[in-house]
N, C-alpha and C. Protein backbone atom coordinates (compact mmCIF):
# COMPACT_ATOMS: atom_id res chain seq x y z
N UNK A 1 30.59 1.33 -6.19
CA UNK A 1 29.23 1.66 -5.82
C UNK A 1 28.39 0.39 -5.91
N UNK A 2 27.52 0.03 -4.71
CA UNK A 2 26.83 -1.08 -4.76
C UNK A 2 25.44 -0.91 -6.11
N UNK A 3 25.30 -1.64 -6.11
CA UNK A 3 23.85 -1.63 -7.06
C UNK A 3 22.68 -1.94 -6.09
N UNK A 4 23.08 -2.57 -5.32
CA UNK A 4 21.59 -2.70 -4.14
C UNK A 4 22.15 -2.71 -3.01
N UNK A 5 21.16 -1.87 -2.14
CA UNK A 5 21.78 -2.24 -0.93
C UNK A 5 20.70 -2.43 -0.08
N UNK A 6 20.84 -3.48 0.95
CA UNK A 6 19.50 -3.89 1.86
C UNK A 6 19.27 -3.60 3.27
N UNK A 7 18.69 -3.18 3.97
CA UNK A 7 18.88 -2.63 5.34
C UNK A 7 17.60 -3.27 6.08
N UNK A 8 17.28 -3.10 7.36
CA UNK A 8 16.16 -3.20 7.98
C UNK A 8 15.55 -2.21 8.11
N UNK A 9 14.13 -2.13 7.77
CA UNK A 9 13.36 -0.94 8.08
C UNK A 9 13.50 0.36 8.93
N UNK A 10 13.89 1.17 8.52
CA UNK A 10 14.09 2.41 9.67
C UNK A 10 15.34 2.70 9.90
N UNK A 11 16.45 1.23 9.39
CA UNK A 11 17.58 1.31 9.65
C UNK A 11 18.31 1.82 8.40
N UNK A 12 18.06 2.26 7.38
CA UNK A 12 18.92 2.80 6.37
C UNK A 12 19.54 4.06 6.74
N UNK A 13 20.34 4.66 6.32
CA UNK A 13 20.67 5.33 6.20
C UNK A 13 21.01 6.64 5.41
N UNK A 14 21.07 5.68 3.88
CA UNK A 14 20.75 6.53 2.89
C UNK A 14 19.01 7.44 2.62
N UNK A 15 19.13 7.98 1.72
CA UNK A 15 17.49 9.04 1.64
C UNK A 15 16.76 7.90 1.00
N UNK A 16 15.45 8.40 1.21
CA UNK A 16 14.77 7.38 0.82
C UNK A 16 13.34 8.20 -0.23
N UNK A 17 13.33 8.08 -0.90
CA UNK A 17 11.89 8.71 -1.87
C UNK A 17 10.71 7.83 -1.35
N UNK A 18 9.93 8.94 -0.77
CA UNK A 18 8.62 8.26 -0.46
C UNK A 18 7.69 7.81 -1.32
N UNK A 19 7.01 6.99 -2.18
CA UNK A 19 6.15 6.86 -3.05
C UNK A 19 4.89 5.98 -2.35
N UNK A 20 3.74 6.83 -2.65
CA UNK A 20 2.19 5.94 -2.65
C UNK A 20 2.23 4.08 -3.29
N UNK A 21 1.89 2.96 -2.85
CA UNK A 21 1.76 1.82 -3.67
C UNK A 21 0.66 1.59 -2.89
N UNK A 22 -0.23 1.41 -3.92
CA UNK A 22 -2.03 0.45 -3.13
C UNK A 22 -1.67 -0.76 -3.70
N UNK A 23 -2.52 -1.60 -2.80
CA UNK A 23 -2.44 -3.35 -2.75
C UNK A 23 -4.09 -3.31 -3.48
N UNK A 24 -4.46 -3.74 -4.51
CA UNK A 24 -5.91 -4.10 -5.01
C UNK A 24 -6.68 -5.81 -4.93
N UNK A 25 -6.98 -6.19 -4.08
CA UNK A 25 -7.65 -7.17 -4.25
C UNK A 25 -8.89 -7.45 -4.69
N UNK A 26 -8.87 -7.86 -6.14
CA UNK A 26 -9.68 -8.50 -6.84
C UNK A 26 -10.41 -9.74 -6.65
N UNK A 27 -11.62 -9.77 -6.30
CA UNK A 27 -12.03 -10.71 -5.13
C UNK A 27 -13.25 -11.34 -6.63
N UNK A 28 -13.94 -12.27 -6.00
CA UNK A 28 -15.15 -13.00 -7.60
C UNK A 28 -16.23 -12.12 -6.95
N UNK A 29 -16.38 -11.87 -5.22
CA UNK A 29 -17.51 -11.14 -5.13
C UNK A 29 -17.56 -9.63 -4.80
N UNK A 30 -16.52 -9.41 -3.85
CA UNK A 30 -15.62 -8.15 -3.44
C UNK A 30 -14.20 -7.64 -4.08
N UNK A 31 -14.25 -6.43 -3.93
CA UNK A 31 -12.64 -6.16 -4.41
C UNK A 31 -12.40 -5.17 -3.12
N UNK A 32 -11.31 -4.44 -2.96
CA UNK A 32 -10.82 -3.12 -2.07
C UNK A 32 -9.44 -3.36 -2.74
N UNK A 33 -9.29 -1.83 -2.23
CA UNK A 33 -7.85 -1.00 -2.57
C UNK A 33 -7.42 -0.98 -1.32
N UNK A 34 -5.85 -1.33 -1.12
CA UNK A 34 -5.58 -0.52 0.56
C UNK A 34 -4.01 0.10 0.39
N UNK A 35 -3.42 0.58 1.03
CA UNK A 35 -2.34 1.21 0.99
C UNK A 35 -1.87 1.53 2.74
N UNK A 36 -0.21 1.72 2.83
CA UNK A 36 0.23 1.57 4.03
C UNK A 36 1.05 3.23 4.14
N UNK A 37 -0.09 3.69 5.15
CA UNK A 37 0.28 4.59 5.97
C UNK A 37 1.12 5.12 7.12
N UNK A 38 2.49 5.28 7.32
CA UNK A 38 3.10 5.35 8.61
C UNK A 38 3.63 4.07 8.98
N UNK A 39 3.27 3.24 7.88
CA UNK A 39 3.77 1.72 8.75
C UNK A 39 2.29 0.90 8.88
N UNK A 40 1.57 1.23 8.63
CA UNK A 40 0.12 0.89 8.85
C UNK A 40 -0.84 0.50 7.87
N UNK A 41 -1.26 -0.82 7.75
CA UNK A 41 -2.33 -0.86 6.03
C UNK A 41 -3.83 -0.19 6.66
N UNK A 42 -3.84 0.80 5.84
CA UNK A 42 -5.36 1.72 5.37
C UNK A 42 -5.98 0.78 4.33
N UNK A 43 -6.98 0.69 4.32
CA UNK A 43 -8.09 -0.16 3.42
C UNK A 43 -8.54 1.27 2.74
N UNK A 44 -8.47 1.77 1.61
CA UNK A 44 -9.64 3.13 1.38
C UNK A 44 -10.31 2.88 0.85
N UNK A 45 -11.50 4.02 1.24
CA UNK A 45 -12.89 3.91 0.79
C UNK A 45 -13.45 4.71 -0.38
N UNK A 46 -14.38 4.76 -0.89
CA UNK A 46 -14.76 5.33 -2.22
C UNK A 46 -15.60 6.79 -1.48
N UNK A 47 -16.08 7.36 -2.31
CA UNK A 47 -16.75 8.27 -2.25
C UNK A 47 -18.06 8.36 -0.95
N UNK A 48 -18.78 7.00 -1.13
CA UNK A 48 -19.98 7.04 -0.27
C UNK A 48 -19.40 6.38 1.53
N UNK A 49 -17.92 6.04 0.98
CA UNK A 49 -17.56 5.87 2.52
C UNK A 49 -17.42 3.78 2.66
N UNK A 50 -17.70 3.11 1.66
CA UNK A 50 -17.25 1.99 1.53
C UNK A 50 -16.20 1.26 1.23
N UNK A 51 -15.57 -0.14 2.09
CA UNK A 51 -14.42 -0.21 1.61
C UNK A 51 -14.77 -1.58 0.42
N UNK A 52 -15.48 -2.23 0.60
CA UNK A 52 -15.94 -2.95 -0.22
C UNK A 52 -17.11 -2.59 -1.35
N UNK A 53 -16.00 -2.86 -2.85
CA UNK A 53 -16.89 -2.54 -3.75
C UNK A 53 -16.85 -3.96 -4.52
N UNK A 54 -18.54 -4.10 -5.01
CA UNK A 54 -18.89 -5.08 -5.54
C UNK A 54 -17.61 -5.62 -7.02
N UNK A 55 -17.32 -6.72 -6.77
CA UNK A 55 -16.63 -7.31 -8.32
C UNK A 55 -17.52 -7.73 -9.39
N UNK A 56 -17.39 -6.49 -10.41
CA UNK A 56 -18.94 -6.76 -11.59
C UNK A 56 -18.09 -7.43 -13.50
């Protein structure tokens, strides 16, 4: 049994467990959270609908 095995995207074969990972950039004046949807980076927004929140 391998211990790792490496494939190209889409190309595995084995199952794969989907899990959420956000990217946080901690900025001196800005920060955002983003995360990849479908293949796609989403930036998300807070409550009032912003993706940039002040770095305090």
């Amino acid at each position: 049994m391998a211990l790792l095995q490496i494939a190209e995207p889409g190309e595995s074969t084995a199952p794969h467990q989907h899990r959420l990972a956000a990217g946080i950039d901690l900025g001196t004046t800005n920060s955002l959270v983003a995360s990849v949807r479908n293949g796609v980076p989403v930036v998300l927004n807070d409550e009032h609908g912003r993706a940039l929140l002040p770095s305090v």
